[in-house]
C-alpha atoms as a PDB file:
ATOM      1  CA  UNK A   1     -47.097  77.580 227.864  1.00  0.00           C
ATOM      2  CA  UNK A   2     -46.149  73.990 227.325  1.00  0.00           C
ATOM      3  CA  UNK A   3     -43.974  73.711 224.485  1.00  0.00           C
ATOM      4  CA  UNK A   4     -45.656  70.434 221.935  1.00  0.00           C
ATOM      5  CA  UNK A   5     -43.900  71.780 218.777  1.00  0.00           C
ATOM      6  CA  UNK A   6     -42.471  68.860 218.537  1.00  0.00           C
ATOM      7  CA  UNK A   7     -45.634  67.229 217.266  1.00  0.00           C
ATOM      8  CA  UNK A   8     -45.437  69.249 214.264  1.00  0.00           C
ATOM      9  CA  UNK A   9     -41.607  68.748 213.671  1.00  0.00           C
ATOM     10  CA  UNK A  10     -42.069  64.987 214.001  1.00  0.00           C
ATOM     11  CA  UNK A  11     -45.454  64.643 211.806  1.00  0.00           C
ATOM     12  CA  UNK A  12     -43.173  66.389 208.654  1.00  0.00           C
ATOM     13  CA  UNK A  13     -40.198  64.569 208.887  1.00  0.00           C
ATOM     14  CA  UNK A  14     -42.226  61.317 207.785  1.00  0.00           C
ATOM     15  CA  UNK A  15     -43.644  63.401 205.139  1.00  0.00           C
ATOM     16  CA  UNK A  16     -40.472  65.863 203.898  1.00  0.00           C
ATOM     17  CA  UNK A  17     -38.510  63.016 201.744  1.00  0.00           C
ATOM     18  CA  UNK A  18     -41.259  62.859 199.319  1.00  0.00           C
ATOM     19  CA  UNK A  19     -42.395  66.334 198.776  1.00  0.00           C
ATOM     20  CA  UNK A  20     -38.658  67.184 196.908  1.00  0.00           C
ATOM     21  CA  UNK A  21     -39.528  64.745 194.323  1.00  0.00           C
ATOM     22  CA  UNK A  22     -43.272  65.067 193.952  1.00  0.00           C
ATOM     23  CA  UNK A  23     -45.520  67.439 192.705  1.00  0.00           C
ATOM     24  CA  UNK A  24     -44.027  70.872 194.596  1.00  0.00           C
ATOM     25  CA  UNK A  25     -41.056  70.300 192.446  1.00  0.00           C
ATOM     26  CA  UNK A  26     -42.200  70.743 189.243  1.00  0.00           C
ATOM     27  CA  UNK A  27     -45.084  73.134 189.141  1.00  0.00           C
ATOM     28  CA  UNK A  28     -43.242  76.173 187.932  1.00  0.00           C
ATOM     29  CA  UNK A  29     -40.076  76.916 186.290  1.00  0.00           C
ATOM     30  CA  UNK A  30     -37.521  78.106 188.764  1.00  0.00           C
ATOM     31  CA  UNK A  31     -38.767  75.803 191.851  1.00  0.00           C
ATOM     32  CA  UNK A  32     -36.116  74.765 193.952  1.00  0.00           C
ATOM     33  CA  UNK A  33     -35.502  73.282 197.306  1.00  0.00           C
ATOM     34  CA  UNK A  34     -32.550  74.380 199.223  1.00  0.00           C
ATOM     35  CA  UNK A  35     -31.037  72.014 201.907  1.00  0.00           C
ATOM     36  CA  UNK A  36     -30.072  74.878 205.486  1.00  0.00           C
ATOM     37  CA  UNK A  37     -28.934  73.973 208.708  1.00  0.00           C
ATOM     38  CA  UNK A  38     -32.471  73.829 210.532  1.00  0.00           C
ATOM     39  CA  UNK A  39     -35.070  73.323 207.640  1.00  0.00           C
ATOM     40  CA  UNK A  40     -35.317  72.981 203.198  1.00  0.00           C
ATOM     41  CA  UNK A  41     -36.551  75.950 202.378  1.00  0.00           C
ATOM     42  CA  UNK A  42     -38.723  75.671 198.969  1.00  0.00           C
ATOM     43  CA  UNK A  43     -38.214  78.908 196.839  1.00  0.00           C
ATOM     44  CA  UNK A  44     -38.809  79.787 193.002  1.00  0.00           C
ATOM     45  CA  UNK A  45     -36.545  82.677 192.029  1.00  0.00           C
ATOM     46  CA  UNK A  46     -36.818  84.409 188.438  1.00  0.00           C
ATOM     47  CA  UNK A  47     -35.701  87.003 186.731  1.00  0.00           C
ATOM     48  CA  UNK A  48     -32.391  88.158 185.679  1.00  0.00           C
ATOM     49  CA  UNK A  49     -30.340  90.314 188.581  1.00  0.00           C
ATOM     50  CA  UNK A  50     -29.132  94.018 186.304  1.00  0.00           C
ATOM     51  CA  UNK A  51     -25.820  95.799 187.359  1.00  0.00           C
ATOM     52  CA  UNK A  52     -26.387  97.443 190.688  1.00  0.00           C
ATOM     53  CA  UNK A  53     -29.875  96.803 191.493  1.00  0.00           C
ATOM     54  CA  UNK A  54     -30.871  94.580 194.464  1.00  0.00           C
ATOM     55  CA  UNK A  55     -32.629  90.971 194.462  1.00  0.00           C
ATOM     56  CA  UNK A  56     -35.883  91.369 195.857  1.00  0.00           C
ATOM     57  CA  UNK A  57     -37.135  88.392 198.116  1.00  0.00           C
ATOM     58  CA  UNK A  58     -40.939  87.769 199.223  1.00  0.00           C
ATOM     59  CA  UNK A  59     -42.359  85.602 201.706  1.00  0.00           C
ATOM     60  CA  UNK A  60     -45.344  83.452 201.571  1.00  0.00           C
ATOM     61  CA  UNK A  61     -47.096  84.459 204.311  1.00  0.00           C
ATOM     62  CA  UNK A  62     -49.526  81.813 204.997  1.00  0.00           C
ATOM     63  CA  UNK A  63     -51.682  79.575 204.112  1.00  0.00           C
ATOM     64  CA  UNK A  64     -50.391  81.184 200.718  1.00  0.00           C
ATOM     65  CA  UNK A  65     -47.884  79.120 198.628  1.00  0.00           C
ATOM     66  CA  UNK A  66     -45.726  79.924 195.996  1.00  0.00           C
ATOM     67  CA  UNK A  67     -48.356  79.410 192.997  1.00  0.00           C
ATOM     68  CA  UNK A  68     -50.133  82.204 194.386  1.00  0.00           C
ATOM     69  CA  UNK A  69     -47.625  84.314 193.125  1.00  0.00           C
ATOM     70  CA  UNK A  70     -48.119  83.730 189.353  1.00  0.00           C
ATOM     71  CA  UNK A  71     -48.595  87.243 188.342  1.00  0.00           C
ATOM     72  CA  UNK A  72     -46.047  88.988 190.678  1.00  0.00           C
ATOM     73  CA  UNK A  73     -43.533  86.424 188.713  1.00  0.00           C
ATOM     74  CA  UNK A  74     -45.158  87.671 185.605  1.00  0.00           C
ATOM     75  CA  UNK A  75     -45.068  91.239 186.660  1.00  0.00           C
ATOM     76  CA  UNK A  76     -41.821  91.691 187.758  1.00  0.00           C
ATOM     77  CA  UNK A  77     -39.392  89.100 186.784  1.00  0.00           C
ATOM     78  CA  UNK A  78     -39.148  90.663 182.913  1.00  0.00           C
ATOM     79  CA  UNK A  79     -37.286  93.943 185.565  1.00  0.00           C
ATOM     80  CA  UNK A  80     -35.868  92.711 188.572  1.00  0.00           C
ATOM     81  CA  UNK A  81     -34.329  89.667 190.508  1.00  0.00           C
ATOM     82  CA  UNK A  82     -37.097  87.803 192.178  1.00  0.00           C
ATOM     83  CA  UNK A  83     -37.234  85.659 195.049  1.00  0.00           C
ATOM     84  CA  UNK A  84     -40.333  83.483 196.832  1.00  0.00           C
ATOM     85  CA  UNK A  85     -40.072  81.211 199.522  1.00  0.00           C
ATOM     86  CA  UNK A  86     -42.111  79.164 201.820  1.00  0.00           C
ATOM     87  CA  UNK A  87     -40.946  79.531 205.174  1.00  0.00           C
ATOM     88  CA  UNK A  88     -40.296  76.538 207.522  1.00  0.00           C
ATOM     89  CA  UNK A  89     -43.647  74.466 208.534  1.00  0.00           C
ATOM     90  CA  UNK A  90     -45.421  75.836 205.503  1.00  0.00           C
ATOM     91  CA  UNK A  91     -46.709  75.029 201.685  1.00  0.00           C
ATOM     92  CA  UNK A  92     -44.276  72.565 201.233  1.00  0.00           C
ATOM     93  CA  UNK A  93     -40.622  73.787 203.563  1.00  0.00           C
ATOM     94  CA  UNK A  94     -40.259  71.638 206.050  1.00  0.00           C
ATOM     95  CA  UNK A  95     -38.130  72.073 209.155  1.00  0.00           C
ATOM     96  CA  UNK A  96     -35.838  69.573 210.680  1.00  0.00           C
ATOM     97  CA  UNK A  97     -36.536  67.115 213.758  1.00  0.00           C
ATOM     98  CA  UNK A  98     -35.304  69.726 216.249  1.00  0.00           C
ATOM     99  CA  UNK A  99     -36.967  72.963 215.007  1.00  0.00           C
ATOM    100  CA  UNK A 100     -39.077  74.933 217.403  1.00  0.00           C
ATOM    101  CA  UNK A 101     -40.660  77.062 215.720  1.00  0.00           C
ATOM    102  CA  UNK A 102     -39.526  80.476 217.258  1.00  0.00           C
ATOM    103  CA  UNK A 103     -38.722  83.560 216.127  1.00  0.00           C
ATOM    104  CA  UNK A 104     -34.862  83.001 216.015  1.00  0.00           C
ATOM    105  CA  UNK A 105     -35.121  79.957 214.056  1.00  0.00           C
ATOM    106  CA  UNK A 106     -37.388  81.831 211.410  1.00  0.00           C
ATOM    107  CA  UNK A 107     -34.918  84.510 211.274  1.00  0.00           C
ATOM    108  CA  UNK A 108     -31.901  82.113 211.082  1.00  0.00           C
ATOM    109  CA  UNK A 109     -33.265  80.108 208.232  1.00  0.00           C
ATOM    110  CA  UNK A 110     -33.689  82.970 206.364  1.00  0.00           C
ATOM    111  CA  UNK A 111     -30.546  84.319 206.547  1.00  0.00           C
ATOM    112  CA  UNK A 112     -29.058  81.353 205.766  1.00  0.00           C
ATOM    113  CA  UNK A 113     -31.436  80.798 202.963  1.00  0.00           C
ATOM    114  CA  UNK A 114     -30.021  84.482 201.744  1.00  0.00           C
ATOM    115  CA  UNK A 115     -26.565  83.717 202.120  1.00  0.00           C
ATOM    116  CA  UNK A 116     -26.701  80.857 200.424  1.00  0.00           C
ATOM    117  CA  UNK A 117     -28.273  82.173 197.374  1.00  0.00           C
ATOM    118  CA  UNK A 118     -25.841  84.990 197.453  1.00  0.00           C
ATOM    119  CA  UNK A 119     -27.948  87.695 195.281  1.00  0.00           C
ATOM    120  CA  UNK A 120     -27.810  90.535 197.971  1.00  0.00           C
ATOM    121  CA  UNK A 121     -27.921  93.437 197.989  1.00  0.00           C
ATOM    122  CA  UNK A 122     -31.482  92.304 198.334  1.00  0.00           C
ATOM    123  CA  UNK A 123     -34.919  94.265 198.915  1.00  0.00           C
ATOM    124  CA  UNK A 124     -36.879  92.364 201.708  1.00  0.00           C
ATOM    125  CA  UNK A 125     -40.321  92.166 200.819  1.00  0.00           C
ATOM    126  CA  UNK A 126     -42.162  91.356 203.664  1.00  0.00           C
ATOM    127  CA  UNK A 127     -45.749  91.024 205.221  1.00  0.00           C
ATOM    128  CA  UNK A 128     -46.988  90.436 208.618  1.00  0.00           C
ATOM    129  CA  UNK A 129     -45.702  88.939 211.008  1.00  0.00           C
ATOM    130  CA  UNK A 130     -42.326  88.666 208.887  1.00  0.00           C
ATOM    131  CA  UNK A 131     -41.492  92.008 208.990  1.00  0.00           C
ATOM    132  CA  UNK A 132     -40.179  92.076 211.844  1.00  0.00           C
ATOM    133  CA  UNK A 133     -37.686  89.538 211.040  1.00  0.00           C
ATOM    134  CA  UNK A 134     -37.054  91.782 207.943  1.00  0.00           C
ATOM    135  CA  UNK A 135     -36.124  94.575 210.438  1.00  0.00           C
ATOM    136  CA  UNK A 136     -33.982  92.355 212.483  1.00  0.00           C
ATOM    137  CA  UNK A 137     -32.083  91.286 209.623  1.00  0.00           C
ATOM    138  CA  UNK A 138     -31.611  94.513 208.124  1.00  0.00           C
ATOM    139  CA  UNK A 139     -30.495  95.874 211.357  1.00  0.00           C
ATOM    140  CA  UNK A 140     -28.154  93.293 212.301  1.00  0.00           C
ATOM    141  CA  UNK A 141     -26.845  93.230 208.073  1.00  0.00           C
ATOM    142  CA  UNK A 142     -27.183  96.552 206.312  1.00  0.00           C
ATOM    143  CA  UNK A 143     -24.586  95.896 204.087  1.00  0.00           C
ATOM    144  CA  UNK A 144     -27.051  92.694 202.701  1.00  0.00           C
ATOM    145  CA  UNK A 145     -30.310  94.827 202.961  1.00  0.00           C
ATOM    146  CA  UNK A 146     -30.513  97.604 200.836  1.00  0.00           C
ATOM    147  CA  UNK A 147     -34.382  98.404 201.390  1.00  0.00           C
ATOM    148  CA  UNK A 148     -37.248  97.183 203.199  1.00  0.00           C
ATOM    149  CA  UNK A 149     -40.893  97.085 201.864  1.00  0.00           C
ATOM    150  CA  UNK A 150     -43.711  96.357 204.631  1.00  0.00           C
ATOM    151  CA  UNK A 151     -47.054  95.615 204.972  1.00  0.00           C
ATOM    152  CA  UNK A 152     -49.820  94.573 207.200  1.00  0.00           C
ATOM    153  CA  UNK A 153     -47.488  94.738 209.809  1.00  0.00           C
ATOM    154  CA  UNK A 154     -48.125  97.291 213.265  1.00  0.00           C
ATOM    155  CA  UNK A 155     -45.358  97.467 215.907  1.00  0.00           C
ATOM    156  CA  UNK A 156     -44.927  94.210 217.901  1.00  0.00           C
ATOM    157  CA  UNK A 157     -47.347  94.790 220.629  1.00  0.00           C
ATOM    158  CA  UNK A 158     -49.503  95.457 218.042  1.00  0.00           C
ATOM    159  CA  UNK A 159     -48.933  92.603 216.286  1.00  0.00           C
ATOM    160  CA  UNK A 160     -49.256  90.529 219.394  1.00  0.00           C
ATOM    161  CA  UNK A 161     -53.079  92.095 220.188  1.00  0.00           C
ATOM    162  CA  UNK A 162     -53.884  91.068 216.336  1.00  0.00           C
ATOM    163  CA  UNK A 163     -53.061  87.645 216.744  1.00  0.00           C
ATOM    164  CA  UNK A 164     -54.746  87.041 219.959  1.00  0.00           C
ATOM    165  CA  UNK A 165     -57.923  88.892 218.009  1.00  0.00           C
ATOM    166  CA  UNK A 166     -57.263  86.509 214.989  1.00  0.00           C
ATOM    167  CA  UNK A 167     -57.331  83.440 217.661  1.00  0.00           C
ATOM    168  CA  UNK A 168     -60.089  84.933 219.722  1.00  0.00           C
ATOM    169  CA  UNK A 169     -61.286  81.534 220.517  1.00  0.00           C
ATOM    170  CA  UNK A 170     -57.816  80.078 221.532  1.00  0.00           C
ATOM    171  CA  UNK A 171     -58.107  77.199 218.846  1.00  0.00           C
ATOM    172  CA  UNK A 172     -54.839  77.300 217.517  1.00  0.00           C
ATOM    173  CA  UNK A 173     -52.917  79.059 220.624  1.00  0.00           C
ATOM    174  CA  UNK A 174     -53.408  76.047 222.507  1.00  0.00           C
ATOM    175  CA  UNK A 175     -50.663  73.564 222.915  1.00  0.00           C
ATOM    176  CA  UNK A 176     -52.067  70.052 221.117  1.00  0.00           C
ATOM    177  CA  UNK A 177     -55.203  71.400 219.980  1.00  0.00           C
ATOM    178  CA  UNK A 178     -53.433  74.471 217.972  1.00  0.00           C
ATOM    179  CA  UNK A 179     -51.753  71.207 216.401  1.00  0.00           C
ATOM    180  CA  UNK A 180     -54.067  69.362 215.758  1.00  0.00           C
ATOM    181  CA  UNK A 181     -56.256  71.456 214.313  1.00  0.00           C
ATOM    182  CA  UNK A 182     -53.469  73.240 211.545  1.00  0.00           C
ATOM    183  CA  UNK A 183     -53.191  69.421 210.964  1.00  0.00           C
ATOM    184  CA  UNK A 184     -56.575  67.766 210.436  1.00  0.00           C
ATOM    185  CA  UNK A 185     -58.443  70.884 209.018  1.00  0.00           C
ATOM    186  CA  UNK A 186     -55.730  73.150 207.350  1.00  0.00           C
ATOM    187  CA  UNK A 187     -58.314  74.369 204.599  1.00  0.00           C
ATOM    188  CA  UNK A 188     -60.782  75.172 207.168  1.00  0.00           C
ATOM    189  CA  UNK A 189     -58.783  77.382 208.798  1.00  0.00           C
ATOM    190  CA  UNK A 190     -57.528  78.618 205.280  1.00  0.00           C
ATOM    191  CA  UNK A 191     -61.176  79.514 204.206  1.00  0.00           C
ATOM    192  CA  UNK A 192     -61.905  80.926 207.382  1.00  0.00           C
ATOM    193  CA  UNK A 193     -58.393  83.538 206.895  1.00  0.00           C
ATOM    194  CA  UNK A 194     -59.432  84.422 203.542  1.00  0.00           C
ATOM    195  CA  UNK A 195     -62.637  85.088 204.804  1.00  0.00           C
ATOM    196  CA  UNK A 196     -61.484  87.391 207.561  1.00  0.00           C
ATOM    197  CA  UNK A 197     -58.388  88.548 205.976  1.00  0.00           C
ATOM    198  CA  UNK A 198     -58.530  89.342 202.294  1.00  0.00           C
ATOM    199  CA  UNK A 199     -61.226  92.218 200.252  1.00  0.00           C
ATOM    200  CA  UNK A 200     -64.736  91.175 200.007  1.00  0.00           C
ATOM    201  CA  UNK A 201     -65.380  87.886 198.647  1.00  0.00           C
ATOM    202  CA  UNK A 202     -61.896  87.684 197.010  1.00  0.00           C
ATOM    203  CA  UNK A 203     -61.698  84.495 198.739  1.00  0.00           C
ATOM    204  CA  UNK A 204     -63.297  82.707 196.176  1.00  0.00           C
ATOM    205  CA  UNK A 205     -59.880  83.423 193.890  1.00  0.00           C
ATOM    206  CA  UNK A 206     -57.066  82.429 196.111  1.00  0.00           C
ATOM    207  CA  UNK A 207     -58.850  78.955 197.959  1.00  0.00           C
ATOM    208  CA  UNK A 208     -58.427  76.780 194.472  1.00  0.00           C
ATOM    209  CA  UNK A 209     -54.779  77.080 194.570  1.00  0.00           C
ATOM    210  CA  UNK A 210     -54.413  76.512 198.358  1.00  0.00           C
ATOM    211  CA  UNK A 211     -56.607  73.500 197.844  1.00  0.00           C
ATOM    212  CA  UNK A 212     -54.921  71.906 195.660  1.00  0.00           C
ATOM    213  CA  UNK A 213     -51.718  72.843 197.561  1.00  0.00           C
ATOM    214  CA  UNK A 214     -53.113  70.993 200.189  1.00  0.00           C
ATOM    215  CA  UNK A 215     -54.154  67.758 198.655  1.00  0.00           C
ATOM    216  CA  UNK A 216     -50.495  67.535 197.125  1.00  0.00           C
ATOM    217  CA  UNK A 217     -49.562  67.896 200.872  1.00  0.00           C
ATOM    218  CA  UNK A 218     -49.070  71.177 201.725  1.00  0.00           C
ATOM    219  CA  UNK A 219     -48.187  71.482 205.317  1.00  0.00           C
ATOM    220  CA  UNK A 220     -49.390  74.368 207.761  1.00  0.00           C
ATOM    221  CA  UNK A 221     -48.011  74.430 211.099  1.00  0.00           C
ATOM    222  CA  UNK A 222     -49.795  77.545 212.189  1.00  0.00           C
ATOM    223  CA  UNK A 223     -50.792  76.583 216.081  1.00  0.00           C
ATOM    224  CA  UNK A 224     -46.599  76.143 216.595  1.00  0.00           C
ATOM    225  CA  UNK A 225     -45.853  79.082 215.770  1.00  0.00           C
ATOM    226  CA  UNK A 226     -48.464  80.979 217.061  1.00  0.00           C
ATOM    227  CA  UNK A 227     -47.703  79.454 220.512  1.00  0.00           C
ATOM    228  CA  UNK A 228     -44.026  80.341 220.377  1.00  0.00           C
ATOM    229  CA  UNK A 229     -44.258  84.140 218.787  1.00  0.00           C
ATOM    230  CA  UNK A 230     -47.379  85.338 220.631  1.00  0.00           C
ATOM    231  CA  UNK A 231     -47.092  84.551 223.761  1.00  0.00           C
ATOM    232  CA  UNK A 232     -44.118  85.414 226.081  1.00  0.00           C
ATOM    233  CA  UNK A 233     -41.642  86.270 223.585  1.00  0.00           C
ATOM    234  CA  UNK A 234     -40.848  90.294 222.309  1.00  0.00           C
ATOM    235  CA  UNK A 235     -37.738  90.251 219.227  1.00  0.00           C
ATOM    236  CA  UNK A 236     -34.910  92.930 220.536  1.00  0.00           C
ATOM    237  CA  UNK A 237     -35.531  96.230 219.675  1.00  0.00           C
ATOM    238  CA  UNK A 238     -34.289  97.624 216.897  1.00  0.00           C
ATOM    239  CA  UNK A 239     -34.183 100.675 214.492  1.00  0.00           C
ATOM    240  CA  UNK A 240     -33.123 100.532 210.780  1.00  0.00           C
ATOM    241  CA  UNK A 241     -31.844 102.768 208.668  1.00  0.00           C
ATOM    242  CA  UNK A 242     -32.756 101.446 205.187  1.00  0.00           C
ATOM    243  CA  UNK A 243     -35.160 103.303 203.176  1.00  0.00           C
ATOM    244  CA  UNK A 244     -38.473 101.896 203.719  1.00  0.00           C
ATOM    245  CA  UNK A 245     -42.164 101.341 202.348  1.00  0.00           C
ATOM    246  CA  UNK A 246     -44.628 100.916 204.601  1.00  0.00           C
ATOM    247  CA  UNK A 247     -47.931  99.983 202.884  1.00  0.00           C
ATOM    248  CA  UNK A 248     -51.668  98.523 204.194  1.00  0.00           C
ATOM    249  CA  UNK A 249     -54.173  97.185 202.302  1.00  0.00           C
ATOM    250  CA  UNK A 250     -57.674  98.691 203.660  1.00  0.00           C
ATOM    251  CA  UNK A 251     -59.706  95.706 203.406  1.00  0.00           C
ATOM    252  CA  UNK A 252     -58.062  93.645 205.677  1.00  0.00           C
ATOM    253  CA  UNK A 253     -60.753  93.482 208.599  1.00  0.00           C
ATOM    254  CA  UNK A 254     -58.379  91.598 210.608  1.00  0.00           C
ATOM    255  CA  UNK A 255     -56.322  94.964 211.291  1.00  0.00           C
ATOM    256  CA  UNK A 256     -59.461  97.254 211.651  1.00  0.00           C
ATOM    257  CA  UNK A 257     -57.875  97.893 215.083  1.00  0.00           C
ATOM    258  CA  UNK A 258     -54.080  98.096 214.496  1.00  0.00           C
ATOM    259  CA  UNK A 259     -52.104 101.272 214.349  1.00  0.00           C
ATOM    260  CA  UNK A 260     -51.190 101.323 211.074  1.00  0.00           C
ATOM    261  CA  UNK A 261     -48.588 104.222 212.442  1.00  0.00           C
ATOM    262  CA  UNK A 262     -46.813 101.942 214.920  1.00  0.00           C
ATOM    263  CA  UNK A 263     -44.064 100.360 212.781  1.00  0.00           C
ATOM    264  CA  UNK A 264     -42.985 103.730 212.217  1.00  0.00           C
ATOM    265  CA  UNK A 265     -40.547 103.316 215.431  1.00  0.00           C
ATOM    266  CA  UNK A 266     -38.815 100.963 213.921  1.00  0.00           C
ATOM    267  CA  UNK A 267     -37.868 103.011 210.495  1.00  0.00           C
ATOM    268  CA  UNK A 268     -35.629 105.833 210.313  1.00  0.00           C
ATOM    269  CA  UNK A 269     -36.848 106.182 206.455  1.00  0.00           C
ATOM    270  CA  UNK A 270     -39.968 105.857 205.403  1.00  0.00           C
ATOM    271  CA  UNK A 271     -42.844 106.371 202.939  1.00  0.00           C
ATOM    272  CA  UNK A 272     -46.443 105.344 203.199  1.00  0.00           C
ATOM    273  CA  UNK A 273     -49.012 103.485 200.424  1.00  0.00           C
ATOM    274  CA  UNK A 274     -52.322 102.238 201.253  1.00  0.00           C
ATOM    275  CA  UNK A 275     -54.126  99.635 199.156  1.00  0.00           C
ATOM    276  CA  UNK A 276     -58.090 101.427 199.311  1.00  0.00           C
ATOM    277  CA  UNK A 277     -59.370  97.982 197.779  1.00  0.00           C
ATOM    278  CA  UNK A 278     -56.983  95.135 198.910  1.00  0.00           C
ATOM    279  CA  UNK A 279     -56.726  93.072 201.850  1.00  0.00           C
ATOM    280  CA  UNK A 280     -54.174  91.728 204.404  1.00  0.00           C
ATOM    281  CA  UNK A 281     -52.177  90.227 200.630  1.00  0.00           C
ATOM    282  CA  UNK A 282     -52.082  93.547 198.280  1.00  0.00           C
ATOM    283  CA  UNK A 283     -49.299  91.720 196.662  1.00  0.00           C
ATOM    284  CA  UNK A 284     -51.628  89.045 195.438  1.00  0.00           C
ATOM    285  CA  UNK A 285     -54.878  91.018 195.658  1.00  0.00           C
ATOM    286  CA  UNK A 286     -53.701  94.088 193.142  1.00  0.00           C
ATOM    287  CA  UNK A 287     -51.046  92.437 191.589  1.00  0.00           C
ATOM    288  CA  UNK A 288     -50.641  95.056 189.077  1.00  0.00           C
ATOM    289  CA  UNK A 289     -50.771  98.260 191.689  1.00  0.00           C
ATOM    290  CA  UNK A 290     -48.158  96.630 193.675  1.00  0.00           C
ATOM    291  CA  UNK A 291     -45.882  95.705 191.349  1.00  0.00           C
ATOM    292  CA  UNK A 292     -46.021  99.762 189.997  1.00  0.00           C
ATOM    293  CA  UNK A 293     -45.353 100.564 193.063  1.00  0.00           C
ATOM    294  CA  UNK A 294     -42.325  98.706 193.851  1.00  0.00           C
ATOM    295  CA  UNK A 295     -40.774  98.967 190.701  1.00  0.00           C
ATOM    296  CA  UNK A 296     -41.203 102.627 191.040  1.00  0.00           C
ATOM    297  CA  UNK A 297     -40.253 102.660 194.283  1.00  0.00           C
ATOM    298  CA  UNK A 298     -37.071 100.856 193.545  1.00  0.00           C
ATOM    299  CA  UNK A 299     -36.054 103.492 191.230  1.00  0.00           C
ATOM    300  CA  UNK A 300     -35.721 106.392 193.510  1.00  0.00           C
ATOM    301  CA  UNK A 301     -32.677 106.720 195.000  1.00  0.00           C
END
């Protein structure tokens, strides 16, 4: 596949000065943007970190932003350490000139986004397609992972079938027009995810935010990264030993066909939670039920 990444890498860097002083700054306490070697990473943290209990770090899996996250902040920062970012090419991080958009650069930027905060031990929180950078960085850093909580994520050849489903009609896996399309209609294809992705007409709750995410220019680079994950690339295979939650949210018609079993092969440790009446985002969809369930979860030993 012809690599045109560089579209989306060169289309941000006109925009990236003004974002850190704009609107994304400002709209809740704790927003920060921190300056890494291949992007600025855009993360609110809250929370106060107790004697011997972990930091626990969510991403933004998009076209989600941090604002969607108002009641996990709520929820859990009066407990625990809490972390949300915006990774590279999304809401409003933006990656530097020479960014990619591949796996490895995802999973270096967040690993230098986690060093430089310098909370760990941390629990990775992750959903998706970013789980499996979760696992790689737990396997290659136990000592900075002490637990791993998953969802909506199969194994990787399962991830790759869901994301060819997803993009059934190859508009954004195709170099240029994946591009162009994450850039002209990014709330488009947001509507149509929520749609898709989240329970039954939940939609209606989460597109507000993301619009006006968008018209304070929220970026979505969704076609690059689809082109570089998806196709032609597999992350080393790995097997961690953290103890692990594994959770799916029911609703989520996108993963009708997944085997929800599959990341199993990855986990040495592991417990299982389904969400009977959330989507592909339980985190935002039952706020409350996934917030018990960490929090409970954390406790065990």
């Amino acid at each position: 596949m012809i690599n045109v990444t560089w579209i989306d890498s060169f289309r941000l860097r006109a925009r990236a000065g003004g974002i850190k002083a704009g609107w994304a700054a400002s709209t809740r306490p704790g927003v920060a943007f921190h300056e890494l070697p291949q992007a600025t990473l855009r993360v609110r943290t809250g929370g106060t970190r107790k004697a011997g209990e972990p930091t626990v770090v969510m991403v933004c899996d998009p076209p989600n932003v941090i604002e969607h996250f108002d009641a996990v902040f709520e929820m859990l920062s009066p407990h625990h350490r809490v972390v949300v970012f915006e990774p590279p090419g999304f809401g409003f991080s933006s990656p530097r000139a020479s960014f990619r958009f591949t796996f490895d650069e995802y999973r270096a930027s967040i690993e230098d986004l986690l060093r430089k905060l310098d909370e760990g031990p941390y629990v990775l929180a992750f959903t998706c397609v970013w789980a499996h950078i979760a696992l790689q960085i737990a396997a290659k850093d136990p000592g900075q992972v002490a637990k791993l909580m998953l969802w909506q994520s199969p194994s990787w050849d399962q991830q790759v079938n869901w994301a060819r489903e997803v993009d059934k009609k190859k508009l954004i896996s195709r170099p240029v027009l994946g591009q162009l399309a994450t850039a002209m209609k990014p709330e488009k294809i947001g509507l149509g995810w929520y749609r898709a992705s989240l329970a039954k007409n939940r939609y209606s709750d989460f597109m507000p935010t993301l619009d006006q995410a968008l018209k304070q220019g929220a970026f979505c680079c969704l076609g690059s990264l689809w082109q570089q994950w998806f196709y032609g690339y597999t992350p080393p295979p790995v097997r961690v030993q953290q103890p692990t939650l594994v959770t799916w949210g029911l609703a989520d018609r996108t993963h009708a066909r997944s085997d929800k079993d599959s990341i199993g092969s990855h986990l040495t440790q592991a417990k299982w939670h389904t969400f009977q009446h959330a989507g592909h985002s339980p985190e935002l969809e039952a706020s409350q039920e996934y917030c018990e369930l960490l929090r409970g979860w954390l406790k065990e030993a």
